[in-house]
Structures are given as C-alpha cells and as structure tokens.
Protein backbone atom coordinates (compact mmCIF):
# COMPACT_ATOMS: atom_id res chain seq x y z
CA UNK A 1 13.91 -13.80 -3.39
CA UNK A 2 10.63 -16.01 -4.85
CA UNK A 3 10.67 -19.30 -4.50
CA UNK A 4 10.15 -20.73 -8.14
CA UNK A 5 7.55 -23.36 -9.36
CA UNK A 6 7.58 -27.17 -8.61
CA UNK A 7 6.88 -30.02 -10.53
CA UNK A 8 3.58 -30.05 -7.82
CA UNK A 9 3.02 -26.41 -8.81
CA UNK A 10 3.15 -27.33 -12.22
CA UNK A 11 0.61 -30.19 -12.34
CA UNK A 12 -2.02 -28.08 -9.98
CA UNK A 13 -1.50 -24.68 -12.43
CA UNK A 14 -2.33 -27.09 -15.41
CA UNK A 15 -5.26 -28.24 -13.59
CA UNK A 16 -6.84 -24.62 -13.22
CA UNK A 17 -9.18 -23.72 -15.61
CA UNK A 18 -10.82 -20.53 -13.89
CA UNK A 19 -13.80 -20.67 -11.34
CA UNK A 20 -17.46 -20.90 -12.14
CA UNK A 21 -20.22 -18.93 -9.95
CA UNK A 22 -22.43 -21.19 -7.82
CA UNK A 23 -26.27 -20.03 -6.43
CA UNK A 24 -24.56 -18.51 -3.53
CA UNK A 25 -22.53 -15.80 -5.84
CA UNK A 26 -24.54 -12.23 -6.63
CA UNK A 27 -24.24 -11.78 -10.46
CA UNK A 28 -22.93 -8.14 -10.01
CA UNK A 29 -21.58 -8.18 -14.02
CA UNK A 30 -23.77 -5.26 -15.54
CA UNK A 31 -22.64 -2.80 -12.73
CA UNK A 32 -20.40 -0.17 -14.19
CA UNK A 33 -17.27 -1.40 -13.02
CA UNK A 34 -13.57 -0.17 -13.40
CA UNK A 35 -10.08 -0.68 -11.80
CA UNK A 36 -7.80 1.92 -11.60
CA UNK A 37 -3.78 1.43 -10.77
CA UNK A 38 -0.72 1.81 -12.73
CA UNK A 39 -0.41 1.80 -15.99
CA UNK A 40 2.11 -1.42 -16.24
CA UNK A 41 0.15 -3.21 -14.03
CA UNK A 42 -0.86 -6.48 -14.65
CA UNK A 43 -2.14 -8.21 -11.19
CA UNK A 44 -5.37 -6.94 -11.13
CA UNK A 45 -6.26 -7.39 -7.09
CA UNK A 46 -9.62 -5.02 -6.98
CA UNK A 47 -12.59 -2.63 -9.01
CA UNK A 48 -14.98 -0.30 -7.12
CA UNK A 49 -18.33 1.13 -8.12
CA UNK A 50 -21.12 3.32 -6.56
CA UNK A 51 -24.65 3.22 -6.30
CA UNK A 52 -26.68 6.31 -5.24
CA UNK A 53 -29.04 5.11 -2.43
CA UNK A 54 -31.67 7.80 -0.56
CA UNK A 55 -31.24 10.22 1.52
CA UNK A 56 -27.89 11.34 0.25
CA UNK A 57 -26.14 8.08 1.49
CA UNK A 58 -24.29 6.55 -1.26
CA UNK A 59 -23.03 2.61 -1.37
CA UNK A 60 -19.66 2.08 -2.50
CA UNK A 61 -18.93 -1.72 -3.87
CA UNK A 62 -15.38 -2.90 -3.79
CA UNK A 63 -15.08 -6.14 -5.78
CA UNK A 64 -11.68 -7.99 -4.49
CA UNK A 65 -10.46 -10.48 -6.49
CA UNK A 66 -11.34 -14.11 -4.87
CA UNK A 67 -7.80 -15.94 -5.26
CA UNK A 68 -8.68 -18.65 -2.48
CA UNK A 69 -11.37 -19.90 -5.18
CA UNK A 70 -8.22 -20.76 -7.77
CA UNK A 71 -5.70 -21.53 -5.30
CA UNK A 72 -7.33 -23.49 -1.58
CA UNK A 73 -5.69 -23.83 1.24
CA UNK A 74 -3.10 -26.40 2.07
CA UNK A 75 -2.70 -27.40 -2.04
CA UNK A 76 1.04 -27.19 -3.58
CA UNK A 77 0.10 -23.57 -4.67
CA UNK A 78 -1.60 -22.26 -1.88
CA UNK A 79 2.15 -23.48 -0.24
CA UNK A 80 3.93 -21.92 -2.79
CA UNK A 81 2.42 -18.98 -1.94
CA UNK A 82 2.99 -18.94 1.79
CA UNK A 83 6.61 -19.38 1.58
CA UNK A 84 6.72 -16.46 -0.94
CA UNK A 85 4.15 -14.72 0.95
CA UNK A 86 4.24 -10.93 -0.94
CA UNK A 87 5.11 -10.18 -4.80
CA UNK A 88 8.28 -8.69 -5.13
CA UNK A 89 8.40 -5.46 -7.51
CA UNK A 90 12.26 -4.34 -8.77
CA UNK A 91 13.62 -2.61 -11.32
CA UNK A 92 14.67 -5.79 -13.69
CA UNK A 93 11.78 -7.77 -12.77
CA UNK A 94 8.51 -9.20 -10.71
CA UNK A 95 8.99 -11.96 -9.06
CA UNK A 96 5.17 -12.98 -8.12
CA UNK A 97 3.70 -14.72 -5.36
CA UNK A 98 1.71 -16.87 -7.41
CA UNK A 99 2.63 -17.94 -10.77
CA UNK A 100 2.11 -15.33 -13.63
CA UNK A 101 0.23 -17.30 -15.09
CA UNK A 102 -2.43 -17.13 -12.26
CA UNK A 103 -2.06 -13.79 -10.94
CA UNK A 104 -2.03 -11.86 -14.35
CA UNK A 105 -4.97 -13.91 -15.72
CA UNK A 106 -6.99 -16.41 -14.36
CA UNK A 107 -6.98 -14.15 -10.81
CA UNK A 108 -6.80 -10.88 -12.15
CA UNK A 109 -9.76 -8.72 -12.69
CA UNK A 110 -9.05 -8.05 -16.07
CA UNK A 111 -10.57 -5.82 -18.41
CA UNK A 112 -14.01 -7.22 -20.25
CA UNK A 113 -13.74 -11.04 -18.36
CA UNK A 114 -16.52 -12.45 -16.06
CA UNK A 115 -14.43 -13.47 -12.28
CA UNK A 116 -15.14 -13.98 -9.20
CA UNK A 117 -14.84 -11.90 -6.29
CA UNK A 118 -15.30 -10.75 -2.79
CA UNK A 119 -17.67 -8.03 -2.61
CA UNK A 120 -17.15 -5.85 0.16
CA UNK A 121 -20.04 -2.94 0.53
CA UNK A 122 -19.62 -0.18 2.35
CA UNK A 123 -22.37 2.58 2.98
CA UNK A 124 -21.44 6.43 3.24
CA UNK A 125 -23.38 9.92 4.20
CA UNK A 126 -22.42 13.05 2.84
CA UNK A 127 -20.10 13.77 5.24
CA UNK A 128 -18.02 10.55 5.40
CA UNK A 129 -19.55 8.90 7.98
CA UNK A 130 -19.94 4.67 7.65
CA UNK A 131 -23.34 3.81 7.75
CA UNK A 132 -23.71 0.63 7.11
CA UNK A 133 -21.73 -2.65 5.60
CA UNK A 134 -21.74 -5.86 4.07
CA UNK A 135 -19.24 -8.91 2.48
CA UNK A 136 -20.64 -11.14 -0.17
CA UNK A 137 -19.31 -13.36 -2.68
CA UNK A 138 -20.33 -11.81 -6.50
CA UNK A 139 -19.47 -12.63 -10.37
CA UNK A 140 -17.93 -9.25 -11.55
CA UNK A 141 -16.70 -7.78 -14.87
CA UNK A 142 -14.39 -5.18 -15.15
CA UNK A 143 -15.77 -2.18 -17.92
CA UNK A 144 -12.65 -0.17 -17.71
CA UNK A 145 -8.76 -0.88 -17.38
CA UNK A 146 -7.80 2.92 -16.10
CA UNK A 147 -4.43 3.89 -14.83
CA UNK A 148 -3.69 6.78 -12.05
CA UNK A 149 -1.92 9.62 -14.24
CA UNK A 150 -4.94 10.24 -16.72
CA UNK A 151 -7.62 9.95 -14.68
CA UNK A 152 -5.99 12.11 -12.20
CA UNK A 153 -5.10 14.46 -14.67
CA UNK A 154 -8.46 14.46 -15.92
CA UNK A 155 -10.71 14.52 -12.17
CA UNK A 156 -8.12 17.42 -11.51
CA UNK A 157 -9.61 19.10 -14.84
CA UNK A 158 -6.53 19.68 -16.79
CA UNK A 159 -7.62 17.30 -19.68
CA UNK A 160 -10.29 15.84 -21.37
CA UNK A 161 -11.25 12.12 -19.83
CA UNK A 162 -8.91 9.08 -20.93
CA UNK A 163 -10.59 7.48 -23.97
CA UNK A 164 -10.90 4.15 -21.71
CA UNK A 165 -13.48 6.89 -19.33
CA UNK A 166 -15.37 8.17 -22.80
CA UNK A 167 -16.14 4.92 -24.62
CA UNK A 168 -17.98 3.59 -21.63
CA UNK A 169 -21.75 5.14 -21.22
CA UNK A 170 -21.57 6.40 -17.24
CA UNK A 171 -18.40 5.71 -16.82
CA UNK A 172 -17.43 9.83 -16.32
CA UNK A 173 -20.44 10.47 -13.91
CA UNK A 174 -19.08 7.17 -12.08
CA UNK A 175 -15.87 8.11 -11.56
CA UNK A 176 -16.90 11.73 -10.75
CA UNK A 177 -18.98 10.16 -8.23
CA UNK A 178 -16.51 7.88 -6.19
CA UNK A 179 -14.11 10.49 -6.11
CA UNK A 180 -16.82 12.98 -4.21
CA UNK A 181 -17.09 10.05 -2.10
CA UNK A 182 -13.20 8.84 -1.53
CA UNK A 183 -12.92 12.94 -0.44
CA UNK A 184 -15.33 12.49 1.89
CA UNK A 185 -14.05 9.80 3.56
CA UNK A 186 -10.70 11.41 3.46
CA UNK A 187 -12.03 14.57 5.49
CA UNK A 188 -13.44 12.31 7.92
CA UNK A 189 -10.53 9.77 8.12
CA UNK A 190 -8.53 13.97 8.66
CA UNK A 191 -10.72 14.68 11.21
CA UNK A 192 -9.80 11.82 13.57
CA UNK A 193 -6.59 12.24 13.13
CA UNK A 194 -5.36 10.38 9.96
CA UNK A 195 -2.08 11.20 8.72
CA UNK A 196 -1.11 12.49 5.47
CA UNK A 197 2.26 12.07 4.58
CA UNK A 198 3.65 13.00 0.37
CA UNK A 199 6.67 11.51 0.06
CA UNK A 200 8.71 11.27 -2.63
CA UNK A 201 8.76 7.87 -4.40
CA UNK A 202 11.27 7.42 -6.89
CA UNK A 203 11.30 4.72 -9.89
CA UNK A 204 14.80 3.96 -11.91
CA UNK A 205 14.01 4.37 -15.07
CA UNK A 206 15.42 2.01 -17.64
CA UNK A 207 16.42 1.72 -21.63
CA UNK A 208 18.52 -1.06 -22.58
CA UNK A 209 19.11 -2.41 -19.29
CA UNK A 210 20.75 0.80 -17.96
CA UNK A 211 19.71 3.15 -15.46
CA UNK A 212 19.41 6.13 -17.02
CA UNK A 213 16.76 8.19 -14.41
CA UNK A 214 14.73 8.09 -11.72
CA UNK A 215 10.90 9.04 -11.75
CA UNK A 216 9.19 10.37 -8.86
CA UNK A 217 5.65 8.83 -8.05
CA UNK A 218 3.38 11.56 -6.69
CA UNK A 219 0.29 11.36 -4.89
CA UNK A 220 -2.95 12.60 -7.72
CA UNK A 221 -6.45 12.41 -7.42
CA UNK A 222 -6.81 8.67 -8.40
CA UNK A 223 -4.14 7.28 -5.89
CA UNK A 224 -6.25 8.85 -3.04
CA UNK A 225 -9.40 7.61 -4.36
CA UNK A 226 -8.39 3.81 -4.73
CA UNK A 227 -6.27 4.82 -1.26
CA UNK A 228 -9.68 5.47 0.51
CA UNK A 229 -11.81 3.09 -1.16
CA UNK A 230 -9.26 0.07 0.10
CA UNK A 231 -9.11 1.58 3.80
CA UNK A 232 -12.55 1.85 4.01
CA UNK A 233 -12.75 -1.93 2.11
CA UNK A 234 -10.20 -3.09 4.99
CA UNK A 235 -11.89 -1.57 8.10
CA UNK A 236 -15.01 -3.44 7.00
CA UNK A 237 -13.40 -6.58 6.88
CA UNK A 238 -11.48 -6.64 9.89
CA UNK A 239 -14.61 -5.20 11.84
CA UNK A 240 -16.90 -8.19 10.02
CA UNK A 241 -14.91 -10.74 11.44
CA UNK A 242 -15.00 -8.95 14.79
CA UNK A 243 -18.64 -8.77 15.08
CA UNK A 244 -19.53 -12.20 14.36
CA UNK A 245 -16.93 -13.22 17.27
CA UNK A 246 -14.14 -14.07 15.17
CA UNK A 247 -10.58 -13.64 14.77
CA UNK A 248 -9.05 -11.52 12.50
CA UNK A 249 -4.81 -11.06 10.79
CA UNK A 250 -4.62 -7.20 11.52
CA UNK A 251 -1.91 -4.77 10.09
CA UNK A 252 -0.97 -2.67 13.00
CA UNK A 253 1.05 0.28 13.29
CA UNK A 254 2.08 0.73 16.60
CA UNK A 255 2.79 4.02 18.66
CA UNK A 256 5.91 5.81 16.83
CA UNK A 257 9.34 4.49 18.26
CA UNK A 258 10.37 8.17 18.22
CA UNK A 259 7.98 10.44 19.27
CA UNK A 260 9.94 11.79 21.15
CA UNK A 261 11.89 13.35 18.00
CA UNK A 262 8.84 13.94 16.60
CA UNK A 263 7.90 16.65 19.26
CA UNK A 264 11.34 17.72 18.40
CA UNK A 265 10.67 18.25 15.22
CA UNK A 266 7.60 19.77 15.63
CA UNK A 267 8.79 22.52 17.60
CA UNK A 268 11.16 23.61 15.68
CA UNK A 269 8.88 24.08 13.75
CA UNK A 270 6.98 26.40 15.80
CA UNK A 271 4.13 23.51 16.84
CA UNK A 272 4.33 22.00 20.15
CA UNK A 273 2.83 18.20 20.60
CA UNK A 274 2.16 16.58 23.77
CA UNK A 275 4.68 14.66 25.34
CA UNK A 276 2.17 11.13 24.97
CA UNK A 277 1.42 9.77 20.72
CA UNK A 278 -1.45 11.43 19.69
CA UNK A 279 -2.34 10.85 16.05
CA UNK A 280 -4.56 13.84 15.52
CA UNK A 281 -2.16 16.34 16.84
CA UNK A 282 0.72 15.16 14.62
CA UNK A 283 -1.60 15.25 12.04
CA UNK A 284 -2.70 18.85 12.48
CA UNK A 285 0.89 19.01 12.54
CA UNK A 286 1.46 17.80 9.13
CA UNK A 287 -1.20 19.74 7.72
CA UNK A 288 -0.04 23.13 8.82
CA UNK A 289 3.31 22.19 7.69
CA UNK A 290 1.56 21.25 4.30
CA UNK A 291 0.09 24.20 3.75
CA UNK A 292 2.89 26.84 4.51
CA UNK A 293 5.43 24.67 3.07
CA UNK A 294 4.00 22.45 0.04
CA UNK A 295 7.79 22.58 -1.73
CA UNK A 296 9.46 21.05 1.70
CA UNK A 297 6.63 18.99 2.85
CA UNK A 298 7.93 15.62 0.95
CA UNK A 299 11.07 15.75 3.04
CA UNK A 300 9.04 16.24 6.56
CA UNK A 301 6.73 13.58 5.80
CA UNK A 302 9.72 11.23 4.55
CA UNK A 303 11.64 12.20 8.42
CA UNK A 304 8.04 11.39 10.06
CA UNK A 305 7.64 8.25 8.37
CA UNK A 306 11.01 6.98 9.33
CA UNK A 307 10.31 8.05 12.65
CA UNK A 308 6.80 5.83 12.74
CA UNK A 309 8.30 2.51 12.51
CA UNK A 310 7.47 -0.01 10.43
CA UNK A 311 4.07 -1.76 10.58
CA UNK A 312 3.34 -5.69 11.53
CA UNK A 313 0.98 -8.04 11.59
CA UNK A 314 -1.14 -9.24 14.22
CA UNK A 315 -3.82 -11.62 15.46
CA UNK A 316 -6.68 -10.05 17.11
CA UNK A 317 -8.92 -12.46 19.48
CA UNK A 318 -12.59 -12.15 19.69
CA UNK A 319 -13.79 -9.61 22.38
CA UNK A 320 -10.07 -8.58 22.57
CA UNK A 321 -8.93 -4.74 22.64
CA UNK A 322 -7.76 -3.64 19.02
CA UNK A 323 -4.04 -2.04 18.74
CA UNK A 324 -5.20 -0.13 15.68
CA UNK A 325 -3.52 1.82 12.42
CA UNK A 326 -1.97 4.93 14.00
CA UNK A 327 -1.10 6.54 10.69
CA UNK A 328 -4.71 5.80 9.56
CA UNK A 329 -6.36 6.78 13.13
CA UNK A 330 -8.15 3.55 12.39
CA UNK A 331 -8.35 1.37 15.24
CA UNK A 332 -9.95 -1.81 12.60
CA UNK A 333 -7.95 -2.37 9.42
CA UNK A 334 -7.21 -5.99 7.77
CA UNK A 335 -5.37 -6.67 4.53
CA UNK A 336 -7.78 -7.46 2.59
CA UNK A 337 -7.65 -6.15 -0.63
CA UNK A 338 -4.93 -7.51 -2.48
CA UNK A 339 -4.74 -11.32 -2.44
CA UNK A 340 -2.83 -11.47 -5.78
CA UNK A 341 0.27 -10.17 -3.97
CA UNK A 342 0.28 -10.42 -0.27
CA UNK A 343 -0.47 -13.63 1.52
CA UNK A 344 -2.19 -12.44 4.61
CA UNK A 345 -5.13 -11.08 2.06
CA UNK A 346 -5.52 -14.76 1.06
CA UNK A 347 -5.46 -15.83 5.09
CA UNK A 348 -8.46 -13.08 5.74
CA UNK A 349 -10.40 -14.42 2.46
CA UNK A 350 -10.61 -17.75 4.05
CA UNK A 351 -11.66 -16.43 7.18
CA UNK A 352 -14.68 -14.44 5.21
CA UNK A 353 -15.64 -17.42 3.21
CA UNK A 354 -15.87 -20.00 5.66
CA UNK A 355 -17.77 -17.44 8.00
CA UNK A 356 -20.13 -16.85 5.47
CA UNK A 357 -20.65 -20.31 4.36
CA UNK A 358 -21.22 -21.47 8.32
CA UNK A 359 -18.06 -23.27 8.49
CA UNK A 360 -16.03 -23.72 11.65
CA UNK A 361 -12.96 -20.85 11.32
CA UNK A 362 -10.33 -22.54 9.37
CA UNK A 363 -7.48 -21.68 11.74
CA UNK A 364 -6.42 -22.19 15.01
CA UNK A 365 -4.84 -19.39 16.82
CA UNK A 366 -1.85 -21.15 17.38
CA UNK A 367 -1.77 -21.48 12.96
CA UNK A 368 -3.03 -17.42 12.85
CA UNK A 369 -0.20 -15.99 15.46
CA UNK A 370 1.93 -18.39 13.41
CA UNK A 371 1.01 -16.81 10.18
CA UNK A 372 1.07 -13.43 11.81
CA UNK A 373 4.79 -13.06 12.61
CA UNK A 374 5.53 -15.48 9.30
CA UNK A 375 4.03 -13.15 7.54
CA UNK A 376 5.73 -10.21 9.04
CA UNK A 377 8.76 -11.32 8.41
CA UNK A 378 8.70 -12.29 5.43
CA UNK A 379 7.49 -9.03 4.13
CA UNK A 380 10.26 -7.26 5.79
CA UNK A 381 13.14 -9.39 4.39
CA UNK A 382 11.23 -8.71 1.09
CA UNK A 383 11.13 -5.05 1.11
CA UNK A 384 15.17 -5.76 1.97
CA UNK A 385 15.16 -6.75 -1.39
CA UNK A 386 13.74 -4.28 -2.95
CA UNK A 387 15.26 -1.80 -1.48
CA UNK A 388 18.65 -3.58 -2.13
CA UNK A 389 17.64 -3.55 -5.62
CA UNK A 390 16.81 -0.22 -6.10
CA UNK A 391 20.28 0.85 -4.02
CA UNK A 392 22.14 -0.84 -7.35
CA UNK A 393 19.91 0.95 -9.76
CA UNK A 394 20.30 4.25 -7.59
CA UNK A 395 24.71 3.74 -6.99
CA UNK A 396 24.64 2.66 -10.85
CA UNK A 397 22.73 6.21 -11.78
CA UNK A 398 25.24 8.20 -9.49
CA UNK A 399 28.40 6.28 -9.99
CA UNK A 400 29.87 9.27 -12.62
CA UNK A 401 29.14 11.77 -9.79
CA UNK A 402 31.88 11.05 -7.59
CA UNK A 403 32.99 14.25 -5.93
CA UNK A 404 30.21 16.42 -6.04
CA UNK A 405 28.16 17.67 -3.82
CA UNK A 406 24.71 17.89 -2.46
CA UNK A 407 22.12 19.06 0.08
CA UNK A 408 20.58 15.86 2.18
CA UNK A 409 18.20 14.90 4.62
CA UNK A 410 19.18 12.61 7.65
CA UNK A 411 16.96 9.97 7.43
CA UNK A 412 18.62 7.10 9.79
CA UNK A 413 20.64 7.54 12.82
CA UNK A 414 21.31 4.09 14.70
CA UNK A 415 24.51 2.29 16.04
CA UNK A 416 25.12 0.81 12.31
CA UNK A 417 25.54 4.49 11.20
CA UNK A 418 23.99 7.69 9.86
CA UNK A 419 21.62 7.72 6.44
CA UNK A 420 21.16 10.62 4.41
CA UNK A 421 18.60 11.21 1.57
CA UNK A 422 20.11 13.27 -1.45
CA UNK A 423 17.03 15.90 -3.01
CA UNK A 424 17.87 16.01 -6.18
CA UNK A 425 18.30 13.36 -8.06
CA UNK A 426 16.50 11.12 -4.61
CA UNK A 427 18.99 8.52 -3.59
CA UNK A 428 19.90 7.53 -0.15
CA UNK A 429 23.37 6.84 1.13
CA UNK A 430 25.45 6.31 4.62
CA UNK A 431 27.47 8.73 6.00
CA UNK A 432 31.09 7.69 6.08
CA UNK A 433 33.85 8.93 8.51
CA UNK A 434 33.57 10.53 11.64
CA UNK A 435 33.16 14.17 13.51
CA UNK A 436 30.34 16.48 12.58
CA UNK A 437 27.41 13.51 11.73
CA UNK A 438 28.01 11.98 14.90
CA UNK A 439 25.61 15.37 16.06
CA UNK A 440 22.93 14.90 13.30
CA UNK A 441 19.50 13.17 13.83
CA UNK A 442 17.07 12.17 11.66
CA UNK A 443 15.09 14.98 9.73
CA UNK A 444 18.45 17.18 9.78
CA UNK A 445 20.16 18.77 7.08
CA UNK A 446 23.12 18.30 5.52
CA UNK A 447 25.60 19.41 2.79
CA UNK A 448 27.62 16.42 1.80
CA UNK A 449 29.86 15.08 -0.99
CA UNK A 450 29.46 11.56 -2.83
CA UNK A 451 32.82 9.97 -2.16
CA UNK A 452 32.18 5.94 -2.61
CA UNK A 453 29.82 3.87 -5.41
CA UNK A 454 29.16 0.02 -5.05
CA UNK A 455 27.02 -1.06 -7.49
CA UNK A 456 27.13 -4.56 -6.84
CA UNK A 457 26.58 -4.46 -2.79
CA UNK A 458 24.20 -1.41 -3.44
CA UNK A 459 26.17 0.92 -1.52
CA UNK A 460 26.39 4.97 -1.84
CA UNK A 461 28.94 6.57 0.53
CA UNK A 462 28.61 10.25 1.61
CA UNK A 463 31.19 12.70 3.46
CA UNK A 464 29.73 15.58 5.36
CA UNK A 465 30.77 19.00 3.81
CA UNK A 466 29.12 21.22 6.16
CA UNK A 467 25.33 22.12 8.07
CA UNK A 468 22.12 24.18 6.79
C-alpha cells in the first residue's frame, strides 16, 4: 500500500511552486500538441506531435513530463517516492506515488499550461523504419486533453471528431497524421516479430460504493497509437544512454518460462513452433490465430501472456550485451515515459539530464542494480494489490451466483493450485477439490460451478463440472 506524506513531505510540497525554463530548454509551446489517455485520468505523464520533414520521413516529438525538475534526487519527496515506487490504481481509490498535489498538477501536462519536459524525437520513413533520434529538454503546452474511446471511435470513422479535436485549427490532420505513423511502426515492430496479444481487461464498475459490473477495456485505434509512440519514445532512450557509453534501468522480458506449453498450444492449433523461443514465430502464431478466430483470440492471448512471465528490471552496463523485450522483439527499451507513476522513469530522467548537462552519471552501479531489483519488487507486490483489490470487487459482483455454472479458461497451474478465468462476466477463481483439474494446464477449458465467495480475502472458489 502507499506510504503517506511526512511532515518533511509536507514542508518540501509547500515549497514547490512549479519550474521555470532556463537557456538550455527549447521553447516547443506553439507546436500543436495533445495527450491522449483515459478519460478519468488525471496524471498527465506525456503529449506527442509530428512534424513532416522531406523525403517522406516524418519526426515524431514525444514531450515526457520532467518530474526530476519538481522533485531532485535524494530530497524527502524524491524518498517518498522511492519507497512507493509505482502509483497504485484500484477500484475505491489511487494511491499515488507522489503527492496529488504534484502529480495531478504541478507535474502533469495539463491541458492549456506551459511545463517542462523531456523531449524525446524520434525520426520515421514511410515504412517504419528509425532514422534518426534525439533527447532534449523543452517548455511544452498541451492544446488538447483527448481520451482513447472518441478519438478511436472517430480515427476508426464511425463518428464525427471529439469537439476537443474540432476546436483546435490542425488538430484533425495531426492526429490523422501520427496515427499513419504509430501504424507504421506497428507493421515494422510485426515484422520482427512483435507480439500482439488482445486481452480482455476488465474494470468493476461502481455506483454508491457497490460493485454493480465489470467493463471490459479493449484495444482501439488511440491505445495503439500512444502504445507505439511510447515504445518507440523508450527504445530511444535506452539506446541514448547506450551510445554515449552509459548505463541504462532496462525493462526486460525474458525468454517465456513455458515455451514449452506454448508449442503445445500452438499445435493444437494446427501451427508447429520450434522447440528454441523465437518471438517472430509465436507471433505469426498469434496473428493467424487472430485472424481465423477474432471472437476466441482474447482468451489465447490471455493463456500466452500467462505463459510469458512477468517482466523485471535490469541494469545494462556500457558495451554490455542487451537481454531485450521479447514481447516487443525490441532488444533496447527503458521506462521512460511515465515518471508521474513509476519510479524507474524518474531514475532514467536523471540519467538523461545529467548526460546532457556533462555531469558525471549520478549513480553507481552498485545504487542502479540496487534500484533495479528494488524496483522490481516493489512493482510486483504492488500489482498484488491490485489484483487483490479487484478479486473483492470481482467475489463481491459474483457472490449471488453461488451454484451456477460456467465455461473457463485455465489460466494457472502451479503447486499452490489450479486458476481458472470465467468468460462471461471475466473473473478469475481457484479450482477447489481434487480429481479431474489435477489433468488441466493452462490455456484449457473447463466447465465449472461457483461453489465459495470471500469477499474480504478476495477469494472465488470453483468446482470442475466437466471438459470442452
């Protein structure tokens, strides 16, 4: 759970009055910028913008908010922060790394306010390829607070632009334009293998403090574009710091744990993978899959992500061999883009600055592997939380459906037990007694019957009923 505020906390938030540009900061305010993420979002982390350049290479701007100017290192906040280290998002409540105060004003990139940022400039060709790249400091004003539904709704042509798009002059050719461009990258990112997974997401939805439904998130139009934008935005930082010899706080995703099942999986599907991890197979994989089966898709992409693993953090050493994204097929990728609500964003901010202001690196790499598996676990044990949270919220919504019955997805199989997912409404639960789900493994299905609802310890029990 977040820590809360101290009395030092306090005194230094009191203290903040918002950060002024210096001559070293590119007054980028009159470029046409606009953020895009949910609609109830209030922690502004990033904007983008294009600029059309010759030859049909086009220069995509991503303007990340610069947190480390509000909050430096080793001050009561900047501590405050660390032990936190993410922003926790449940059902009742945030609880934010930094203080609200900070993260949904003074460090947000809020609509129609002068802040400053970290520009991070990426150049594309038509076909997706990188080009070229930069990082800069810049003074930045966001023209347009836009959230994912309506403009995807709208770039997928189903209705007229959101009246946020309209009233700004060049704000529809803008947007047009960066999602040609976050489509090319995607096609490229496809190419070498990224993977694209469309799971099912689900939100409680709440009136009067009760749980009354849950809301699926799908991927649109807009998520992809912003999706693109920040791993393109990432890859350039990471491969920034490399290049000028230093080292860099890398999110890694490993080989899967259970490839093996994957290949499993696959062939069962009538597509056979190689017996070694290789990204652009599985993805070919997933698209095939996508394509004859759109309906079933979300469950095969939830069974491949649980077979990935999760990811990590780790500290790459100058001239050392990169372990890479393998769900991206990227083998550079930082955190970079979010310093509002993850900590390690803040760490590679600090690394940028003092590189670009000729500074000595402001870590050891005793501090940076430190911060690395800190920061690791801290994130996990937070997304225990949330998912703890949203168990209550889900064994509240189910709690009058004792006795009935459902068709599930085995999601988990370890020594603690077997975990189903339940379609419709999307709830997870263990599998309680013993016989036939000893045999089941993960991306199975399942007929089973709710037989046991704990709100308060978040638990949903299931009883197998019988086998697709």
């Amino acid at each position: 759970m977040a820590i809360g505020l101290s009395p030092d906390d306090e005194q230094q938030l009191d203290r903040i009055a918002g950060a002024a540009a210096n001559p070293g900061v590119k007054d980028l305010r009159k470029l046409l910028w606009c953020s895009i993420d949910n609609d109830d979002s209030l922690d502004l982390d990033q904007l983008t913008v294009f600029q059309p350049l010759k030859d049909g290479v086009t220069r995509l701007l991503v303007a990340v908010a610069d947190v480390d100017a509000l909050v430096p290192r080793a001050t009561s906040l900047d501590h405050h922060a660390w032990q936190n280290t993410v922003t926790l998002y449940t059902p009742p409540r945030i609880y934010w790394m930094l203080p609200e105060r900070l993260t949904t004003n003074l460090t947000s990139l809020n609509a129609n306010v002068d802040r400053l940022a970290l520009i991070v400039q990426v150049d594309v060709d038509e076909s997706g390829g990188l080009v070229g790249s930069d990082v800069y400091r810049g003074m930045v004003r966001n023209h347009a607070k836009l959230a994912y539904n309506p403009v995807a709704q709208w770039l997928e042509e189903r209705v007229p632009p959101p009246h946020e798009v309209a009233a700004v002059r060049g704000m529809e050719e803008q947007l047009v334009k960066q999602d040609q461009v976050a489509q090319s990258l995607r096609e490229r990112r496809i190419e070498h293998g990224a993977l694209e997974f469309d799971s099912l997401e689900a939100r409680p939805v709440l009136r009067g403090g009760q749980v009354v439904d849950l809301r699926l998130s799908q991927r649109n139009r807009a998520k992809e574009l912003i999706e693109d934008f920040m791993i393109a935005a990432n890859g350039t930082t990471a491969r920034y710091l490399r290049d000028h010899g230093w080292p860099s706080l890398r999110r890694v995703v490993r080989t899967p744990k259970r490839w093996d099942r994957m290949v499993q999986i696959a062939a069962e599907h009538q597509f056979q993978l190689p017996a070694t991890p290789d990204s652009k197979a599985l993805s070919e994989f997933l698209k095939q899959e996508k394509a004859r089966d759109p309906l079933r898709f979300p469950d095969l992409s939830l069974t491949m992500i649980k077979l990935m693993g999760p990811g990590e953090y780790a500290v790459e050493r100058p001239n050392e061999a990169s372990t890479g994204h393998f769900g991206l097929a990227v083998k550079d990728y930082s955190h970079s883009t979010a310093p509002n609500r993850r900590y390690p964003d803040l760490i590679t901010h600090r690394l940028l600055k003092a590189l670009m202001a000729g500074q000595t690196c402001p870590y050891s790499m005793e501090e940076l592997e430190a911060l690395a598996e800190h920061c690791t676990t801290r994130e996990n044990d937070a997304q225990k939380v949330e998912r703890r949270v949203q168990k209550s919220a889900n064994a509240l919504l189910v709690s009058k459906s004792i006795g009935m019955r459902f068709d599930a997805l085995v999601t988990g199989v370890n020594p603690d037990g077997v975990w189903v997912r339940v379609l419709h409404p999307p709830v997870e639960g263990k599998l309680v007694g013993t016989g036939e789900h000893r045999r089941v493994d993960v991306g199975d299905r399942v007929r089973v019957k709710l037989v046991h609802v704990s709100v308060e310890r978040g638990f949903i029990d299931f009883a197998v009923t019988g086998s697709e």
